[in-house]
N, C-alpha and C. Protein backbone atom coordinates (compact mmCIF):
# COMPACT_ATOMS: atom_id res chain seq x y z
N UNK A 1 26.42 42.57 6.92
CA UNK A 1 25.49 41.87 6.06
C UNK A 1 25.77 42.24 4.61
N UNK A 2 25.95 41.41 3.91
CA UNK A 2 26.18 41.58 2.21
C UNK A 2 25.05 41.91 1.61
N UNK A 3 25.14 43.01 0.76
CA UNK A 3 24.03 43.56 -0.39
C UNK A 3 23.91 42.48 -0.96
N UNK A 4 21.91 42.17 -1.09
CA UNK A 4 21.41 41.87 -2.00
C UNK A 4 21.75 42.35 -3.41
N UNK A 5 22.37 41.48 -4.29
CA UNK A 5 22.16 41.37 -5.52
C UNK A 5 21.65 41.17 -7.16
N UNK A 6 20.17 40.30 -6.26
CA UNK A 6 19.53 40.61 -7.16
C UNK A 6 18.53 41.97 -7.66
N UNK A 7 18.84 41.91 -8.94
CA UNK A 7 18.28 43.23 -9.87
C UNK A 7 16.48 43.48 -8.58
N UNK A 8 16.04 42.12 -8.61
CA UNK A 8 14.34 43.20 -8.00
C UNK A 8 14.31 43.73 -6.76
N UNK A 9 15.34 42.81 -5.85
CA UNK A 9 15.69 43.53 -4.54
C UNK A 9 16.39 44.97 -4.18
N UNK A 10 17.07 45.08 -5.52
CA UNK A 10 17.98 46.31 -6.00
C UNK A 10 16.57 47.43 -5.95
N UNK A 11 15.81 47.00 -7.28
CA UNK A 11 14.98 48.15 -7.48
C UNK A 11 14.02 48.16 -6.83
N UNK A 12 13.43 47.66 -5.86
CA UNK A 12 12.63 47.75 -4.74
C UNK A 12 13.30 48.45 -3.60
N UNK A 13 14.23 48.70 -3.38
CA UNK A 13 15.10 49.51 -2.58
C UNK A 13 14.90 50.54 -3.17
N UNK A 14 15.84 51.21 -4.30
CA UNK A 14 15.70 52.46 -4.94
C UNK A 14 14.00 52.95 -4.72
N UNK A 15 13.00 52.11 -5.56
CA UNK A 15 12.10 52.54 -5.82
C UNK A 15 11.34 53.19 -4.28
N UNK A 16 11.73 52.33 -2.99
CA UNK A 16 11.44 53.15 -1.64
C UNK A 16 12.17 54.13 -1.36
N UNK A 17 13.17 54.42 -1.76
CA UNK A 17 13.99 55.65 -1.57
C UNK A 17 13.49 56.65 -2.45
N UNK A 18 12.81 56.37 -3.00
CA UNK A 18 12.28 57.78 -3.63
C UNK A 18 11.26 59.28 -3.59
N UNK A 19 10.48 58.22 -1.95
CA UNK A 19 9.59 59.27 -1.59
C UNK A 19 8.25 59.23 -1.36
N UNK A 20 8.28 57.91 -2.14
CA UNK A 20 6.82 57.34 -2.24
C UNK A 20 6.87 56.73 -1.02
N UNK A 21 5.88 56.56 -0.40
CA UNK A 21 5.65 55.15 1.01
C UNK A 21 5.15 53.92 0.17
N UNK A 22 5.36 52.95 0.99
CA UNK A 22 5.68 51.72 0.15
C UNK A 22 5.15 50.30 1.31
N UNK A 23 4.60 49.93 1.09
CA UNK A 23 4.25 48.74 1.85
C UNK A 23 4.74 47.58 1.37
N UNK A 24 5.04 46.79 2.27
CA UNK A 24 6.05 45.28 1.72
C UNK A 24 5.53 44.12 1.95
N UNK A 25 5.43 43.39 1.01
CA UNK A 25 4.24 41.86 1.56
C UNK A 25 5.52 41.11 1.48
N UNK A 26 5.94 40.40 2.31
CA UNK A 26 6.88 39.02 2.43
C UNK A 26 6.08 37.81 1.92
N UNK A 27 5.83 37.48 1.00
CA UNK A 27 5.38 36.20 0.42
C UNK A 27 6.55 35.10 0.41
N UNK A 28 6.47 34.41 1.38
CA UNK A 28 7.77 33.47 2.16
C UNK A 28 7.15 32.47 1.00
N UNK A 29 6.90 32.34 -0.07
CA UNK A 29 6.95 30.98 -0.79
C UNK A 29 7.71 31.49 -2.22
N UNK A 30 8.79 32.91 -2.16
CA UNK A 30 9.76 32.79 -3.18
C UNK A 30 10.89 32.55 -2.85
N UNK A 31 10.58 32.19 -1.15
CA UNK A 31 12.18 31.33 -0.54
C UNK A 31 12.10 29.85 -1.69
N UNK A 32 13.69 29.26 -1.71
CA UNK A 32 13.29 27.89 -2.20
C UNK A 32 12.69 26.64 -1.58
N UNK A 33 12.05 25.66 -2.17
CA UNK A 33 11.30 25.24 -1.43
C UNK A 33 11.85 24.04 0.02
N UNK A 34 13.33 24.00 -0.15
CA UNK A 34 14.05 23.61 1.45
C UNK A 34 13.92 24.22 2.15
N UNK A 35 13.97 25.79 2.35
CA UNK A 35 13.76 26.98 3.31
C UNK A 35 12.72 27.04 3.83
N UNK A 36 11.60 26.46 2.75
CA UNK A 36 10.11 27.32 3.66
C UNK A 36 8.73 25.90 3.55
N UNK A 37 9.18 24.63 3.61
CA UNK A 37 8.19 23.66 3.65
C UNK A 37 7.06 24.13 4.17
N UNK A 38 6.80 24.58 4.97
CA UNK A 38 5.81 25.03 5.17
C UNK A 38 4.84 26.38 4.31
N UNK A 39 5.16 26.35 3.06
CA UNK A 39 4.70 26.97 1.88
C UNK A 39 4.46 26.09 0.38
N UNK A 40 3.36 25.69 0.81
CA UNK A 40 3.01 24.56 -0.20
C UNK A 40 3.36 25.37 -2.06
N UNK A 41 3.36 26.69 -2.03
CA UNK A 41 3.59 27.31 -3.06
C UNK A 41 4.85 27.31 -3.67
N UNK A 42 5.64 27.19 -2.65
CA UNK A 42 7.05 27.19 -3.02
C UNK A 42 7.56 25.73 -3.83
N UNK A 43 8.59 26.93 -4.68
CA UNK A 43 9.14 25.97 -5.79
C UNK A 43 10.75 25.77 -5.28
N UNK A 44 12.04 24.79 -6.05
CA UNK A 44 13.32 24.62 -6.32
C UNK A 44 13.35 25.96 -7.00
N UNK A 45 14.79 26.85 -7.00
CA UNK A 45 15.05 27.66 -7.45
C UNK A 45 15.11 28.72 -6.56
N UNK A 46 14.09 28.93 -5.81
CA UNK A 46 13.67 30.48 -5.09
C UNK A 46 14.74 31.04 -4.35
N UNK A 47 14.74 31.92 -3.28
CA UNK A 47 16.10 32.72 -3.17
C UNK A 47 16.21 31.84 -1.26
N UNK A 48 17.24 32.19 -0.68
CA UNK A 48 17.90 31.60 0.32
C UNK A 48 17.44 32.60 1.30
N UNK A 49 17.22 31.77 3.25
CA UNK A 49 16.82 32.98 3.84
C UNK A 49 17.75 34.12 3.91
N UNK A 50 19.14 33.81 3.84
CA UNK A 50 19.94 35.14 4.37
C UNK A 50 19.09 36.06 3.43
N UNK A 51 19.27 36.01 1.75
CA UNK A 51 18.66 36.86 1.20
C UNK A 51 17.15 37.69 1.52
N UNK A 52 16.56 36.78 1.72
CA UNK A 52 14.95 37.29 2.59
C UNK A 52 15.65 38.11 3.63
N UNK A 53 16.17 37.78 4.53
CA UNK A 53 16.28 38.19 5.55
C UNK A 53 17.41 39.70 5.27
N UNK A 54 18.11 39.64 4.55
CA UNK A 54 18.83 40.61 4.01
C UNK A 54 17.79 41.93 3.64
N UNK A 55 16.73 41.40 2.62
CA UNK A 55 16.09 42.58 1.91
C UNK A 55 15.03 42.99 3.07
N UNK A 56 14.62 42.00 4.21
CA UNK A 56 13.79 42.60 5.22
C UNK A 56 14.61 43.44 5.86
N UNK A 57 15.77 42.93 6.16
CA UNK A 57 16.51 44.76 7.08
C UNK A 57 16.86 45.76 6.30
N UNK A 58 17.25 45.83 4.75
CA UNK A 58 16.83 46.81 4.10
C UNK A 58 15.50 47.63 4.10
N UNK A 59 14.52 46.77 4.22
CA UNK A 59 13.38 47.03 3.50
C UNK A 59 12.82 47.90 4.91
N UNK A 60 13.40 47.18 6.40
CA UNK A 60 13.08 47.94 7.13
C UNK A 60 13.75 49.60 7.51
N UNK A 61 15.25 49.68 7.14
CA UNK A 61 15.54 50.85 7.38
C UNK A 61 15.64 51.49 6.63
N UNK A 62 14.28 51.61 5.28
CA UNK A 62 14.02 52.93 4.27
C UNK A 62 12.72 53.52 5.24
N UNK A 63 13.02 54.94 5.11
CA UNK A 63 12.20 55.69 5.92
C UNK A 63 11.04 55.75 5.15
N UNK A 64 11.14 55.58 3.65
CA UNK A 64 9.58 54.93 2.82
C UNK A 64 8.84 53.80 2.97
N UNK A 65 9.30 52.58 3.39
CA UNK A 65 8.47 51.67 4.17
C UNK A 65 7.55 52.06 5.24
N UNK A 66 6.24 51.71 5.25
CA UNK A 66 5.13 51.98 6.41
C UNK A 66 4.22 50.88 7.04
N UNK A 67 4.88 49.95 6.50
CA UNK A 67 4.52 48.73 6.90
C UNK A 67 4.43 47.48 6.03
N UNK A 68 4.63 46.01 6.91
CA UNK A 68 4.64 45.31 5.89
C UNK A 68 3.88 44.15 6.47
N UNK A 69 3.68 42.90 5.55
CA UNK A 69 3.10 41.32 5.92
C UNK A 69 4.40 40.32 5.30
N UNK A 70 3.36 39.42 6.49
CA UNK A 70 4.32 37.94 5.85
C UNK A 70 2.66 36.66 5.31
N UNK A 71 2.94 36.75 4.41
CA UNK A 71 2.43 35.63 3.95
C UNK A 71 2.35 34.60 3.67
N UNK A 72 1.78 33.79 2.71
CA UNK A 72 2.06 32.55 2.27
C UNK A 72 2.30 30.76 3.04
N UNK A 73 1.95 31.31 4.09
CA UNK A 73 2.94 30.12 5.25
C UNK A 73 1.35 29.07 5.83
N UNK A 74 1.58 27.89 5.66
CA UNK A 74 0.71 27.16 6.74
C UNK A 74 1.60 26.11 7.82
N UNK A 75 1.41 26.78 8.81
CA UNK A 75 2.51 26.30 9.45
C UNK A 75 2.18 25.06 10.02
N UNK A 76 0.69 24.24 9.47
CA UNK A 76 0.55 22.78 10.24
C UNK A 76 1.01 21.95 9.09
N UNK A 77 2.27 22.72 7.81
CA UNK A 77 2.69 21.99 7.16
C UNK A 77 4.32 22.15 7.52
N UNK A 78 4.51 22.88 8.65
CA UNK A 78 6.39 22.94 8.55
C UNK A 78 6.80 22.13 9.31
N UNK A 79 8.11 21.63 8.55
CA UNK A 79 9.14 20.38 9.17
C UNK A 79 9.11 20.51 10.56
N UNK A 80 9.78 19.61 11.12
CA UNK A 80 9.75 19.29 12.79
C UNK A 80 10.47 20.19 13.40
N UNK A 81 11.65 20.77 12.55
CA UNK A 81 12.28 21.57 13.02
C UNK A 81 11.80 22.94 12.83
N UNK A 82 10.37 23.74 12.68
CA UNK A 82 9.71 25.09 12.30
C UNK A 82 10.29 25.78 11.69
N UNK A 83 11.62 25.71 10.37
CA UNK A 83 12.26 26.30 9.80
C UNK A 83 11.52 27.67 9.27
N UNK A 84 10.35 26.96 8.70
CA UNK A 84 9.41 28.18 8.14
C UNK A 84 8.94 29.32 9.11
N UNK A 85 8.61 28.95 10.19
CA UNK A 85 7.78 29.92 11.10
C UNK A 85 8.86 30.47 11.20
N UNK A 86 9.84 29.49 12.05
CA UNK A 86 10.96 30.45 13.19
C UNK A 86 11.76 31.73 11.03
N UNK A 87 11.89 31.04 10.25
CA UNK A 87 12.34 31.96 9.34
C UNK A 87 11.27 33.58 9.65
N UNK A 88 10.24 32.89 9.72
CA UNK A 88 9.42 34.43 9.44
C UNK A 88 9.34 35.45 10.32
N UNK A 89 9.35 34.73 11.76
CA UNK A 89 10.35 35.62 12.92
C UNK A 89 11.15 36.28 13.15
N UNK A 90 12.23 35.53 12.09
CA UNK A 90 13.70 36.44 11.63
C UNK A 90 13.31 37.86 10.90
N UNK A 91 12.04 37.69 9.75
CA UNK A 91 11.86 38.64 8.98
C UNK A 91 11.69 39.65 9.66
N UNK A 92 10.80 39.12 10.55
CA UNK A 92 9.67 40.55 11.49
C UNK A 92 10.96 41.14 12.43
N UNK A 93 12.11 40.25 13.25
CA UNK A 93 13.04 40.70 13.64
C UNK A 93 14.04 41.45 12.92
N UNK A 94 14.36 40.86 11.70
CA UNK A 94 15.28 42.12 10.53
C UNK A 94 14.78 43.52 9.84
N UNK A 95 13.23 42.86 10.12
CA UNK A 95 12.63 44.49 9.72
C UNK A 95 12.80 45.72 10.98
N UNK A 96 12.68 44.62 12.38
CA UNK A 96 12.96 45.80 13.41
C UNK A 96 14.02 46.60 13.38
N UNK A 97 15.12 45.64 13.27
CA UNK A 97 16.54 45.74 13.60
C UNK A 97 16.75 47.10 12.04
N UNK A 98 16.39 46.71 10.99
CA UNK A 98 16.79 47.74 10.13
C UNK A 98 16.03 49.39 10.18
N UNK A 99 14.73 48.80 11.10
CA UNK A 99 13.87 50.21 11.75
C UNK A 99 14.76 51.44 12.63
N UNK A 100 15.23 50.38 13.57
CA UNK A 100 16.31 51.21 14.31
C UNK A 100 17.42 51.73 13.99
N UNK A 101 17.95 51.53 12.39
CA UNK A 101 18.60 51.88 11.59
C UNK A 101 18.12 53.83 11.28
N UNK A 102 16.60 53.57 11.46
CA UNK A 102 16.39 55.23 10.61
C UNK A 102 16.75 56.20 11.60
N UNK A 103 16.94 57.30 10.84
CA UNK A 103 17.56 58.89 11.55
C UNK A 103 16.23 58.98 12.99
């Protein structure tokens, strides 16, 4: 999986590595708004799921994470194909998968 590159995903990493515990809200409407129709909040521009899904298995295998949410989603608004839900599935699954990552 390729490092996230952007600068806030960067320092949201560091900043859990530091010691502090850290709780993580997934607000699925700074995906862009093709990714997550089912987030009436969401705008053009926002970031792609690999990336979401990237910083959730990070986000899951810092031993400073203690838990997190997914937000933002009404799912009696997602396309036919549940891109949005089944995306947020992935999250809760990349956070596992990077859980089993810790010592």
């Amino acid at each position: 999986m390729a490092f996230i590159t952007r600068p806030v995903a960067t320092n949201a990493v560091a900043a859990s590595n530091s010691g502090d515990k850290v709780f993580v809200d997934f607000d699925m409407d700074v995906c862009d708004r093709s990714v997550v129709p089912a987030c009436p909040a969401a705008a053009p521009g926002g970031i792609g799921a690999d990336e979401l899904r990237q910083f959730a298995f990070l986000a899951g295998s810092s031993p400073s994470v203690i838990g997190a949410d997914i937000t933002e989603i009404d799912a009696t608004k997602d396309s036919a194909d549940e891109r949005t839900v089944r995306l947020a599935a992935l999250v809760v699954l990349e956070m596992a998968a990077g859980f089993s990552t810790r010592p």
